[in-house]
Protein backbone atom coordinates (compact mmCIF):
# COMPACT_ATOMS: atom_id res chain seq x y z
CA UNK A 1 55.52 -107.95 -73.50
CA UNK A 2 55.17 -110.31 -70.40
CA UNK A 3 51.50 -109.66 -70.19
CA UNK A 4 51.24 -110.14 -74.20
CA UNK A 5 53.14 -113.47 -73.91
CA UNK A 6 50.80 -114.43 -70.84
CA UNK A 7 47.31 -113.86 -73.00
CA UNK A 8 48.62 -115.39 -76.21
CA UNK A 9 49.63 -118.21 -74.43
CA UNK A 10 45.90 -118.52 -72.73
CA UNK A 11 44.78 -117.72 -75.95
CA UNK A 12 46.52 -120.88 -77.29
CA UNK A 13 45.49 -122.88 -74.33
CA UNK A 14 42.08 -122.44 -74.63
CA UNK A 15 41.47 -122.75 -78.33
CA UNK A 16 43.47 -126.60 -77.48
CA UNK A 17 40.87 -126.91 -74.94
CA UNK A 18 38.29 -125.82 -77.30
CA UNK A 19 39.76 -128.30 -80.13
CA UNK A 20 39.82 -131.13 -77.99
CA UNK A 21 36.35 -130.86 -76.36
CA UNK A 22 35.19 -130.62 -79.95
CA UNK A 23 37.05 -133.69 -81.14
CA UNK A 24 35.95 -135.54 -78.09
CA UNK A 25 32.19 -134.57 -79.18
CA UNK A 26 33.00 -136.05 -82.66
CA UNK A 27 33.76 -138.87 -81.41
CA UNK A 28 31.02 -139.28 -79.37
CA UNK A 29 28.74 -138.38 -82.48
CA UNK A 30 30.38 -140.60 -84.63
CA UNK A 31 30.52 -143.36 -82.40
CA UNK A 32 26.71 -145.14 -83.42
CA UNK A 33 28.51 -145.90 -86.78
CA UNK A 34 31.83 -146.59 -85.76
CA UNK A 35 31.04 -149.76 -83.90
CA UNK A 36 31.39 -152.74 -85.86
CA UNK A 37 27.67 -153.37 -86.15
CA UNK A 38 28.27 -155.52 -89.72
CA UNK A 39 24.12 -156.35 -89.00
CA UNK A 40 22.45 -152.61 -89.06
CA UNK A 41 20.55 -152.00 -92.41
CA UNK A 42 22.45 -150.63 -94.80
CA UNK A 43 19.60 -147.82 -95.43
CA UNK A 44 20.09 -146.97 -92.03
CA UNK A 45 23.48 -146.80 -92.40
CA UNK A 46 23.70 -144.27 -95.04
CA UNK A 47 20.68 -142.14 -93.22
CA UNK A 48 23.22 -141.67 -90.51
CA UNK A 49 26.13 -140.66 -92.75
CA UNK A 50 23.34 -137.62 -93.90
CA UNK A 51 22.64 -136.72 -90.83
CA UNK A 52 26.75 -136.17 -90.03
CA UNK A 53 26.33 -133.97 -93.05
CA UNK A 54 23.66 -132.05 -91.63
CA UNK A 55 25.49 -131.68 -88.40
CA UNK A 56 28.57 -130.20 -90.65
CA UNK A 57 26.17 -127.97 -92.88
CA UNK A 58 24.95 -126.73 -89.50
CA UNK A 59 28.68 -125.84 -87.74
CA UNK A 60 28.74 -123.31 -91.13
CA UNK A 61 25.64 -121.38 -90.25
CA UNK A 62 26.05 -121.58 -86.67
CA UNK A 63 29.18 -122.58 -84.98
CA UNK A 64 31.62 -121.34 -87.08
CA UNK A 65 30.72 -117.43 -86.91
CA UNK A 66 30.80 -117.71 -83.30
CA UNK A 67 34.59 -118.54 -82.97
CA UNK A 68 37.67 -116.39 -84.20
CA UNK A 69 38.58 -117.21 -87.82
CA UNK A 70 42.17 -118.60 -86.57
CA UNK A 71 40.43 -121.24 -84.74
CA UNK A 72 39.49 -122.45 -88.06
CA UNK A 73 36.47 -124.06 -86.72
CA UNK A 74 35.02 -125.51 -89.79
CA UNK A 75 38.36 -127.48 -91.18
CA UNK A 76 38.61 -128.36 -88.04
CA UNK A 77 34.61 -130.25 -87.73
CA UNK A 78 35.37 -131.37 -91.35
CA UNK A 79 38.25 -133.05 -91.25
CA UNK A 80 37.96 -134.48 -88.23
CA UNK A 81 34.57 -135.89 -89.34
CA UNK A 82 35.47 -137.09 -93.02
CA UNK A 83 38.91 -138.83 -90.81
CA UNK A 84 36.84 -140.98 -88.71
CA UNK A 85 33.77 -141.83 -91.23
CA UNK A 86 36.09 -142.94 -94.14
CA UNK A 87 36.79 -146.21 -92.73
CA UNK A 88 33.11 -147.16 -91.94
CA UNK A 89 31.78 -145.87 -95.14
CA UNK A 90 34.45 -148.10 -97.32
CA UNK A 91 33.63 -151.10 -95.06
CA UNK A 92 29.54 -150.86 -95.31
CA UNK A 93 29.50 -149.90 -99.37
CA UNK A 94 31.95 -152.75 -99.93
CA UNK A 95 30.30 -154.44 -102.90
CA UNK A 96 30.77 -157.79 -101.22
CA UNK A 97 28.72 -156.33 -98.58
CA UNK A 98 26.01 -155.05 -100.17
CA UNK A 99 22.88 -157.06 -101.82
CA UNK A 100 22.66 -156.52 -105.76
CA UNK A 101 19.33 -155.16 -104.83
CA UNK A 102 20.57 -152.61 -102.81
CA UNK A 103 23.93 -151.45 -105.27
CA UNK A 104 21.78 -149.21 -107.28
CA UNK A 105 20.49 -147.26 -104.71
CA UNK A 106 23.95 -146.85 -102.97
CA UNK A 107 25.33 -145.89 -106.17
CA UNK A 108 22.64 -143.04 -106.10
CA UNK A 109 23.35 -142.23 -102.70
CA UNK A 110 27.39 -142.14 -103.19
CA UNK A 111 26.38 -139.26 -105.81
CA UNK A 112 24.33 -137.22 -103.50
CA UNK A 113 26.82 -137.78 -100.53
CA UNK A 114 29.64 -137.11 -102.86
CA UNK A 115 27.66 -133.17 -104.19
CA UNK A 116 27.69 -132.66 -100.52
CA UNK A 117 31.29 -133.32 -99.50
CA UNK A 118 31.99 -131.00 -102.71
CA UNK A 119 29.86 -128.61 -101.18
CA UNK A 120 31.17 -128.49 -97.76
CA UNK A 121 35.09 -128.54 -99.48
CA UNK A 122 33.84 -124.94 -100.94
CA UNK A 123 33.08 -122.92 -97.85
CA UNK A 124 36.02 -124.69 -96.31
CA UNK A 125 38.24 -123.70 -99.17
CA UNK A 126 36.55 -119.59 -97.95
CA UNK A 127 38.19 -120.24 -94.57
CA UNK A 128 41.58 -122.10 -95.80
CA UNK A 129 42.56 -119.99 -98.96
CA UNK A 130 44.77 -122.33 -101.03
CA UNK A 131 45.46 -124.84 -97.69
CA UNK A 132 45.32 -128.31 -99.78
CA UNK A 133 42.47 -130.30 -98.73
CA UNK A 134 44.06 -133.88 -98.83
CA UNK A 135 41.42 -135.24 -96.44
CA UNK A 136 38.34 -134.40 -98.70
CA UNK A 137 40.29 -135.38 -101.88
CA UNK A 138 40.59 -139.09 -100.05
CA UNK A 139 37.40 -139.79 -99.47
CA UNK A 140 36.16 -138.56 -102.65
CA UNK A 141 38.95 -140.56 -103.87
CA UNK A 142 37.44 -143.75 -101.86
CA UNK A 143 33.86 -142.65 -102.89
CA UNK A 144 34.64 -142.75 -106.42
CA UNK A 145 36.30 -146.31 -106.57
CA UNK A 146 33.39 -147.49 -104.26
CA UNK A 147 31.06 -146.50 -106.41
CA UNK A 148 32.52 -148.40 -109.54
CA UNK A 149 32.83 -151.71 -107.80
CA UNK A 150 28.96 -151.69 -106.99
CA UNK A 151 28.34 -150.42 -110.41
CA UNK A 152 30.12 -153.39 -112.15
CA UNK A 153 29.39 -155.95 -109.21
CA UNK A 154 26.00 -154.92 -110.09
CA UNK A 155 26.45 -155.10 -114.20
CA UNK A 156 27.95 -158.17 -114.04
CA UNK A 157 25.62 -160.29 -111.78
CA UNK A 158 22.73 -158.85 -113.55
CA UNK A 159 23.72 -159.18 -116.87
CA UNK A 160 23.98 -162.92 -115.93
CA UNK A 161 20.70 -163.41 -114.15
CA UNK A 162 19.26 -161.54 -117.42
CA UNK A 163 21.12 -163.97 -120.03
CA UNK A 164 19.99 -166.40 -118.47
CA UNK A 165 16.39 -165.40 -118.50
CA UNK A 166 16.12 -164.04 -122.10
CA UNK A 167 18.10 -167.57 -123.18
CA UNK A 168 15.13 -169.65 -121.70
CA UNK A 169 12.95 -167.36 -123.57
CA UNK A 170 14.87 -168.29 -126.92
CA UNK A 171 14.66 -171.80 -125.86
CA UNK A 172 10.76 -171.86 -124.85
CA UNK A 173 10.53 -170.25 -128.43
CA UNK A 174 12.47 -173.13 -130.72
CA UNK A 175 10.56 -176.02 -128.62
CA UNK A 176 7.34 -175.11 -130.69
CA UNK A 177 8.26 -172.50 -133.48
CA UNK A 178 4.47 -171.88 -133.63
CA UNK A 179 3.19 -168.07 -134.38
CA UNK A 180 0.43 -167.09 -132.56
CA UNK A 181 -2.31 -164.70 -134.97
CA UNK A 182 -3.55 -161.79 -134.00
CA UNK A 183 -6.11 -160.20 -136.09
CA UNK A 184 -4.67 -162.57 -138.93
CA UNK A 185 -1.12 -161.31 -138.68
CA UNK A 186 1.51 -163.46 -137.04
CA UNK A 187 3.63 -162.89 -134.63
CA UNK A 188 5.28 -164.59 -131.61
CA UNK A 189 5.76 -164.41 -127.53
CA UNK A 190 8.99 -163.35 -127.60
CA UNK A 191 9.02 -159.17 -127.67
CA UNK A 192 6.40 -159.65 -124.53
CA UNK A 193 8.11 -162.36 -122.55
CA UNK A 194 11.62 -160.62 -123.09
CA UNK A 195 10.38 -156.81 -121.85
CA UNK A 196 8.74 -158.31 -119.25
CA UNK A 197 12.22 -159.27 -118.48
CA UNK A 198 13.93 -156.03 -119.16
CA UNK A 199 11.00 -153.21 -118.10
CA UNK A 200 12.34 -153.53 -114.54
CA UNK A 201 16.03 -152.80 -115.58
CA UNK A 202 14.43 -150.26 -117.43
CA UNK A 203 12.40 -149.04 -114.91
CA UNK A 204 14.97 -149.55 -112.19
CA UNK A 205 17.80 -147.57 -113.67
CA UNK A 206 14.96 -144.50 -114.65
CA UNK A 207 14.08 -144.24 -111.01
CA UNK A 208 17.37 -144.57 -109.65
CA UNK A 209 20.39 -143.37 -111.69
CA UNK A 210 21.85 -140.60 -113.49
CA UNK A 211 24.56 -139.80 -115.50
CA UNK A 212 27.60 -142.42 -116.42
CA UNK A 213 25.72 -145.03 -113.77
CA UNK A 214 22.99 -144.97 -116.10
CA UNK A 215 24.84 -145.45 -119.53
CA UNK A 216 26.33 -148.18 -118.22
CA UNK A 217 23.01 -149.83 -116.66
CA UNK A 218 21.29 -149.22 -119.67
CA UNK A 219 24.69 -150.48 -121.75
CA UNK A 220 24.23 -153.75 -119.95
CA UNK A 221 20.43 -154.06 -121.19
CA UNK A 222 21.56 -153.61 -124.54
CA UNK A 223 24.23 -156.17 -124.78
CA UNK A 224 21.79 -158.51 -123.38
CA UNK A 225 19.47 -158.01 -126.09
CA UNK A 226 22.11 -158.19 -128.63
CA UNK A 227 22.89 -161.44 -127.02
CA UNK A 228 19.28 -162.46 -127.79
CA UNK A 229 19.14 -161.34 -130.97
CA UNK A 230 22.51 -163.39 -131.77
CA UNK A 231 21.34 -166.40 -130.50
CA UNK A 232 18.11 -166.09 -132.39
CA UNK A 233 19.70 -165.69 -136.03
CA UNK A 234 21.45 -168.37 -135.21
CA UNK A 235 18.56 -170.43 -134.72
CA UNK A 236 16.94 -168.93 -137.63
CA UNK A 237 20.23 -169.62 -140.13
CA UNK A 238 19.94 -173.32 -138.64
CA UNK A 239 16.76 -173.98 -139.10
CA UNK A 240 14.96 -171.72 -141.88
CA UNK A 241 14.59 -174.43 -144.43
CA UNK A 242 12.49 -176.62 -141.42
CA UNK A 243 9.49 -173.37 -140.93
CA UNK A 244 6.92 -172.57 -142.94
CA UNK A 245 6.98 -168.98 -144.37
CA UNK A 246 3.85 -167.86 -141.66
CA UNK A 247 6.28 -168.71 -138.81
CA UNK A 248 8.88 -166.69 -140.64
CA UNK A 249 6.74 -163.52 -141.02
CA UNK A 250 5.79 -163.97 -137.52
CA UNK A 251 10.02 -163.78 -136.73
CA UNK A 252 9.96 -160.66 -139.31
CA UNK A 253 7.08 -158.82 -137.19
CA UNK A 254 8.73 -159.91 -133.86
CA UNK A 255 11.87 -158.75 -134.70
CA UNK A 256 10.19 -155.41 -135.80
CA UNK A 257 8.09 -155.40 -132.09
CA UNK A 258 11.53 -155.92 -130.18
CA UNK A 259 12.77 -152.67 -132.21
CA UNK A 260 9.89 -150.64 -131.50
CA UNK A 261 9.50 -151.57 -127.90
CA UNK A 262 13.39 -151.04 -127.15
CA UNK A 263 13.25 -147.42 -128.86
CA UNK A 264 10.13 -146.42 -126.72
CA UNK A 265 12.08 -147.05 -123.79
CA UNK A 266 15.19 -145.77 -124.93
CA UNK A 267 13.84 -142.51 -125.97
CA UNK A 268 13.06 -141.36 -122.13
CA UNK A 269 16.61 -141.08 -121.86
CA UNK A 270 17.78 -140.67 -125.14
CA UNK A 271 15.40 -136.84 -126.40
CA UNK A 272 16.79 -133.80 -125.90
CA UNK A 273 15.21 -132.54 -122.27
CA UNK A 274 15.54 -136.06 -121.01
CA UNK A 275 19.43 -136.04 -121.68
CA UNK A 276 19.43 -133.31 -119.35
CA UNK A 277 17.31 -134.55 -116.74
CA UNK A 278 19.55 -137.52 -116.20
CA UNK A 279 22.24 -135.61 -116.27
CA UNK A 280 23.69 -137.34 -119.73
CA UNK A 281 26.95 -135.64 -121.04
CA UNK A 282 27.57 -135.16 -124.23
CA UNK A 283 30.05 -137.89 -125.05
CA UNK A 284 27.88 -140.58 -122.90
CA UNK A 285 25.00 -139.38 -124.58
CA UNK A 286 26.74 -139.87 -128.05
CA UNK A 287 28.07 -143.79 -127.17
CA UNK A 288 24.68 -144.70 -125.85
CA UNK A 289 23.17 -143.61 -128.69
CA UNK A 290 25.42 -145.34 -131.20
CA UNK A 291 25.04 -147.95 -129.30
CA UNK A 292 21.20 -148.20 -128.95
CA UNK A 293 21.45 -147.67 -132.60
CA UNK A 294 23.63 -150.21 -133.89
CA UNK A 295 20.93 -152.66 -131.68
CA UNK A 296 18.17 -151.25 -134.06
CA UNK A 297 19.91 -151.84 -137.05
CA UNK A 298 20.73 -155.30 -135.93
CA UNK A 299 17.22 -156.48 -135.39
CA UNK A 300 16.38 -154.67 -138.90
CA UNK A 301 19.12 -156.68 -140.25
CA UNK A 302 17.64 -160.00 -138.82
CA UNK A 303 14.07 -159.20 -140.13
CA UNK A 304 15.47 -158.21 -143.22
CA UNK A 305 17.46 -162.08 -143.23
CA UNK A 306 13.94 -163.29 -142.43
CA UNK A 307 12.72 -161.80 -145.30
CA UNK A 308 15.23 -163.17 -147.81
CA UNK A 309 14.23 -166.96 -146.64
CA UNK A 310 10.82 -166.15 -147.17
CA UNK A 311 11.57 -165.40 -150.95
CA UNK A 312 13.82 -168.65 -151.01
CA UNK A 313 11.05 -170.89 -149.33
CA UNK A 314 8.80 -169.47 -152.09
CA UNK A 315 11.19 -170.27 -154.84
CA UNK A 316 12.41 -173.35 -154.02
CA UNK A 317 9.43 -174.81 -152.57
CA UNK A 318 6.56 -173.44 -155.42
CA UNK A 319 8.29 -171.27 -158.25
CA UNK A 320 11.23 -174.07 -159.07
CA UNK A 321 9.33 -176.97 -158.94
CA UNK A 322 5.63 -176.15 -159.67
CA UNK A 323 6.88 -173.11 -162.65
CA UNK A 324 9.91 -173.17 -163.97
CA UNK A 325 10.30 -176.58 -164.10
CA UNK A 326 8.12 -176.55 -167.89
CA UNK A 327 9.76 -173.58 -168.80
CA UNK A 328 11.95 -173.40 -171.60
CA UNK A 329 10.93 -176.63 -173.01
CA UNK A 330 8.41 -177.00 -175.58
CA UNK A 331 5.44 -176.67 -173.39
CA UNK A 332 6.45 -173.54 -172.65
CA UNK A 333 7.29 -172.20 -176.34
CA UNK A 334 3.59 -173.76 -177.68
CA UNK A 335 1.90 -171.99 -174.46
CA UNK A 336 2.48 -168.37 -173.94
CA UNK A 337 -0.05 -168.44 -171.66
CA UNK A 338 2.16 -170.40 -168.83
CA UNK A 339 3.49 -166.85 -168.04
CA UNK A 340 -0.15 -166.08 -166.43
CA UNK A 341 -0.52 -169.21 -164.12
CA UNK A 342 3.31 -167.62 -162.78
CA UNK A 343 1.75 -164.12 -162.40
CA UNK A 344 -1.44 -165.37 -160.53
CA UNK A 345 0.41 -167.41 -158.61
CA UNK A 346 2.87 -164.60 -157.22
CA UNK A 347 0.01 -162.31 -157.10
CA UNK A 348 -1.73 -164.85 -154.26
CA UNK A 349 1.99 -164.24 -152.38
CA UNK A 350 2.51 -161.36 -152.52
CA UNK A 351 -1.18 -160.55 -151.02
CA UNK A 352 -0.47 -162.89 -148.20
CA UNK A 353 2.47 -161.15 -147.63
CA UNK A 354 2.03 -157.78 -147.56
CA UNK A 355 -1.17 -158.82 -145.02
CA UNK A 356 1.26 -161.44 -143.17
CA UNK A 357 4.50 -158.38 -143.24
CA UNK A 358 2.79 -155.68 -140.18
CA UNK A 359 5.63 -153.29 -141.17
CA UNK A 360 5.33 -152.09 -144.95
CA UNK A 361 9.12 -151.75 -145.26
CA UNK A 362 9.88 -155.36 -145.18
CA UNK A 363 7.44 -155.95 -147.70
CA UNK A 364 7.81 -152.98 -149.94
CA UNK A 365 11.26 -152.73 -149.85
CA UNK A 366 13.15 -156.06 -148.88
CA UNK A 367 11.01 -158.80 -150.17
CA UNK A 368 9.18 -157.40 -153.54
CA UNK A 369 12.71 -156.15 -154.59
CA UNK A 370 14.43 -159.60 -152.94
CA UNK A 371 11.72 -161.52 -155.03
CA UNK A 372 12.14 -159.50 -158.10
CA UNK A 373 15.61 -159.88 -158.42
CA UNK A 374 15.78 -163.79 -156.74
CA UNK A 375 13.05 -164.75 -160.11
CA UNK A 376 14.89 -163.24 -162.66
CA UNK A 377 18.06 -165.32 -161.61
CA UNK A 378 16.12 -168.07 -161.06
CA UNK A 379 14.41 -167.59 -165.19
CA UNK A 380 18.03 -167.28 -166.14
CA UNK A 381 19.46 -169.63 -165.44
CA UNK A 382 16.42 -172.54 -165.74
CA UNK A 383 17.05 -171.21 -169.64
CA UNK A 384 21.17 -171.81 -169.02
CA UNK A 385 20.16 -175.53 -167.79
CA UNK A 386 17.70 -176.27 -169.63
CA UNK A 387 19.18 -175.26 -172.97
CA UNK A 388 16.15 -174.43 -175.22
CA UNK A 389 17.33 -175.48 -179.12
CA UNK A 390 15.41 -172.63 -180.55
CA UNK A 391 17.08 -169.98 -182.10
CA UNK A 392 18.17 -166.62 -181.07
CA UNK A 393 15.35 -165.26 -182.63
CA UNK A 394 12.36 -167.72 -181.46
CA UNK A 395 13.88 -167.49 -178.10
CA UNK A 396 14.38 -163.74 -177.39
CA UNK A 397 10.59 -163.44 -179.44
CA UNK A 398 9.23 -166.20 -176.52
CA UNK A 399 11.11 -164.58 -173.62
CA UNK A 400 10.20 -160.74 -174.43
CA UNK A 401 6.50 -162.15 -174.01
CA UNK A 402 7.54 -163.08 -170.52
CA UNK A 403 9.88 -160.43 -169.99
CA UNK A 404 6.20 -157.85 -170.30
CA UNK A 405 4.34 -160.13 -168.07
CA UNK A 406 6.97 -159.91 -165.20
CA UNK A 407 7.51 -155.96 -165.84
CA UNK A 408 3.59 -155.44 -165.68
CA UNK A 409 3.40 -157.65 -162.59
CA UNK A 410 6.00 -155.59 -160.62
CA UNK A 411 4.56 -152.21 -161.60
CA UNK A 412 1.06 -153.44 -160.35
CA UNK A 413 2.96 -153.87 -156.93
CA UNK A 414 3.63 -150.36 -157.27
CA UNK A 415 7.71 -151.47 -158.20
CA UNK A 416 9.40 -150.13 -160.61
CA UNK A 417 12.39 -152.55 -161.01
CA UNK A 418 13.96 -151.77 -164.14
CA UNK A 419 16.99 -152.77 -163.01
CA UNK A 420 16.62 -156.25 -162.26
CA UNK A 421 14.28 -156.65 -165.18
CA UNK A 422 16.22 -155.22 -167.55
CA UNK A 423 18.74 -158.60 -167.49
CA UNK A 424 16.44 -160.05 -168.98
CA UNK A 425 16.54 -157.83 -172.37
CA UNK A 426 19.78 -157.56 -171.76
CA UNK A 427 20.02 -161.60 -172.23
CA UNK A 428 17.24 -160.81 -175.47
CA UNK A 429 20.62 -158.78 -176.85
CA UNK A 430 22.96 -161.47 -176.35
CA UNK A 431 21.50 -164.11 -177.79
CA UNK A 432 21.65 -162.00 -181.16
CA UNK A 433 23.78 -159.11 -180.78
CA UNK A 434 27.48 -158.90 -182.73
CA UNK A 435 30.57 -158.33 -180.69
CA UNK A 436 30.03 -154.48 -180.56
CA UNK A 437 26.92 -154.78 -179.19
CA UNK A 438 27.46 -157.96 -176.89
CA UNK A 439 30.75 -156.24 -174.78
CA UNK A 440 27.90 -153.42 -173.38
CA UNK A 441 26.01 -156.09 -171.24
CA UNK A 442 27.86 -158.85 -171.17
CA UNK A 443 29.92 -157.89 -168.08
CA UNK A 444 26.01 -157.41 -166.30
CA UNK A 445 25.01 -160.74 -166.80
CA UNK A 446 28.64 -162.05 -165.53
CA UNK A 447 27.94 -160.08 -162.19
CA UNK A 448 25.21 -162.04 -161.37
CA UNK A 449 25.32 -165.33 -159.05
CA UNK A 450 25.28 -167.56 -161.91
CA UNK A 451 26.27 -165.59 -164.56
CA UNK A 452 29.07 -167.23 -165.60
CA UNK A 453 26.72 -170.35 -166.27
CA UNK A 454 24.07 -168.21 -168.16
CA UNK A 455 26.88 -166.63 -170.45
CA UNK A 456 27.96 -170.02 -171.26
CA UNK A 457 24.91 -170.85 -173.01
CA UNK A 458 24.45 -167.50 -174.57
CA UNK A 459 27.55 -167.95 -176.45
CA UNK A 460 26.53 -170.94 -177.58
CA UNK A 461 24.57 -168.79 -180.27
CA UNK A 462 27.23 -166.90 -181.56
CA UNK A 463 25.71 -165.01 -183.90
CA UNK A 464 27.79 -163.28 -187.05
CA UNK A 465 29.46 -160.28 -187.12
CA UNK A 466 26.56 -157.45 -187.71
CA UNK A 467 23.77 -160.35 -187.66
CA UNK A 468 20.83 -159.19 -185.82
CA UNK A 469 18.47 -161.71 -186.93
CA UNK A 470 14.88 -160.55 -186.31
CA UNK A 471 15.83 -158.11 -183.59
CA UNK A 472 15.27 -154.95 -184.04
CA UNK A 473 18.64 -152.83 -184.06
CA UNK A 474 16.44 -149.69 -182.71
CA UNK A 475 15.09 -151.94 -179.85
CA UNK A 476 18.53 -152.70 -179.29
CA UNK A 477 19.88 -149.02 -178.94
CA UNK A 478 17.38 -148.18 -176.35
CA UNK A 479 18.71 -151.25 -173.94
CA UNK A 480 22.16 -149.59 -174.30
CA UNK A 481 20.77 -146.04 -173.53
CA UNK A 482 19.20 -147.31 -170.34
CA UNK A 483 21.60 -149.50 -169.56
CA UNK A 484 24.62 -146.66 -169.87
């Protein structure tokens, strides 16, 4: 029992001996980074961090089988390491001590670092069984926290520098409000000058990050843009009435450039097999989508506002004044014809237009339909003001005539807008229908921007119960068909 006691005791005393000649090598090791040496690179700060890793991945293969599993020879090198590197790793990845050209990388290199630790807490956990690992959990702990503060130290003084860059682009822009052509189709600087100002984000957080670091790089881009793109309508709502419809197509085909350039970048991260790559969870991969999207929409949204003050610079500055101005006075009853100078004039437009629009869908869809529903309004209520004294009949006989003209014009455009157009014969009804008839499309007419003013001068006619005058009580069936 004696001679037991005697070798467990040696036993003892030289696995302390062992312990401590191994700590005192650690510290020796661990001693180049240790020092406060506040003016070594940071990259060659972090290389030696690695290389304590490799020292630890190689006491697995080749220390630890050589020593009796009580000795516990790998806890041992890994805690003892992980104790007397926290402090020097919290100090250098400080994000008041790092350059903002330097955070992304270190955020990078945190993750790699961090896959490691993980690792090595694995085969320690083989040795250990259930033994809590409170050392590893710390400096993952510390890792973690680092790595947020250099993330949003980096956001934040970024998404400044960029403001700032895309709002002098916005400014450069207004001092001249020139389009520049290019093969007859106007556009402006701005969807150049503002990804030359973005590709390196772009580029920068493709090369260098993965996962939540990168929604929230790319996050950042995207509120800058929407910062731009705020900034802009309000420039455009200010000063709209002050351009001449060219510069405003060149806004609408800008705006459409911006959208197309910011979805070619976004869709290296955003497909399928990319999302993987960059490591993109679900949920992250869901926000920055919806997010990226909403973007898209709101630079649609901005042509599309664009669009509309084309069609009112059209109306107010040639289809008011130069048009409608004769019609509904007696001119315009004697000359039938007045219909045709409207329709060639629209036609000349709408062909600089659809040449002027690069994108069909602002043409097609926002201004022919904008246009088509902005000139029936406008016919209205130029009739409502200018208060023809004709009667029901010689006025819905004069503005059927016009009524085809307009219909024919919009089907040539390949538009089929019976809607809007059908107000129009809807008005035709009014001005002659009795109260059974008047109720169906009266409440249509109201709806519209003026329509209380237009209905005020329909009912000015009030024709007698069952009097249809002239018009056709078959004719005036059909309207309610279509109209129901």
């Amino acid at each position: 029992k004696i001679a037991n006691n005697d070798i467990e005791t040696m036993q003892n005393k030289v696995k302390q001996e062992i312990l401590e000649w191994i700590s005192g090598s650690i510290l020796t090791a661990t001693s180049m980074v240790t020092d406060d040496n506040k003016d070594e690179p940071v990259q060659q700060f972090l290389a030696k961090m690695d290389n304590f890793m490799e020292d630890l991945q190689l006491v697995t293969t080749h220390i630890h089988p050589c020593f009796p599993p009580k000795y516990k020879i790998l806890p041992f090198y890994i805690d003892n390491y992980l104790k007397i590197l926290t402090a020097p790793l919290m100090n250098r990845l400080d994000a008041n001590m790092v350059k903002t050209q330097e955070r992304l990388s270190i955020v990078s290199w945190i993750d790699r670092f961090t896959r490691k630790i993980e690792d090595l807490r694995s085969k320690r956990s083989l040795v250990v069984g259930d033994e809590e690992d409170t050392r590893g959990q710390e400096v993952l702990g510390h890792l973690s926290d680092q790595k947020e503060a250099l993330l949003r130290s980096y956001v934040d003084t970024c998404a400044e520098k960029i403001q700032t860059w895309v709002d002098n682009i916005l400014d450069e822009e207004m001092k001249t409000c020139k389009e520049v052509m290019v093969n007859d189709v106007p556009h402006t600087h701005m969807p150049q000058d503002l990804f030359t100002t973005l590709n390196h984000q772009f580029d920068t957080a493709q090369e260098k990050l993965k996962g939540h670091a990168l929604v929230q790089v790319l996050q950042m881009i995207l509120k800058c843009m929407d910062g731009f793109r705020q900034k802009l309508q309000q420039r455009v709502d200010e000063k709209w009435k002050n351009w001449s419809d060219l510069y405003l197509c060149a806004l609408i085909n800008s705006c459409h450039d911006i959208s197309e350039k910011l979805k070619e970048r976004m869709d290296v991260f955003l497909l399928d097999d990319n999302a993987e790559l960059y490591n993109l969870e679900h949920g992250d991969k869901e926000k920055l989508y919806d997010d990226y999207d909403s973007k898209l929409c709101a630079f649609t949204n901005l042509a599309t506002l664009c669009v509309r003050y084309v069609v009112q610079l059209m109306m107010d500055q040639t289809i008011k004044p130069k048009l409608f101005d004769t019609y509904f006075t007696k001119e315009w009853f004697e000359s039938p014809e007045l219909i045709q100078s409207w329709e060639k004039t629209l036609d000349e437009f709408f062909q600089d237009y659809e040449k002027w629009m690069c994108e069909r869908y602002f043409f097609q869809n926002i201004f022919v339909k904008v246009s088509c529903v902005e000139m029936v309004e406008e016919y209205l209520v130029t009739m409502a003001r200018k208060k023809p004294k004709y009667s029901a009949q010689e006025l819905t006989e004069r503005i059927q005539l016009d009524s085809q003209v307009m219909d024919a014009f919009y089907k040539k455009w390949d538009m089929d807008l019976k809607e809007s157009l059908m107000k129009i014969q809807h008005v035709t009804v009014l001005l002659q229908a009795d109260s059974g008839f008047r109720a169906v499309f009266e409440q249509n007419i109201r709806d519209m921007r003026n329509g209380k003013e237009i209905m005020e001068f329909i009912d000015t006619f009030r024709p007698s119960e069952g009097a249809l005058g002239g018009l056709d009580k078959i004719f005036i069936s059909q309207i309610i068909r279509k109209a129901k």
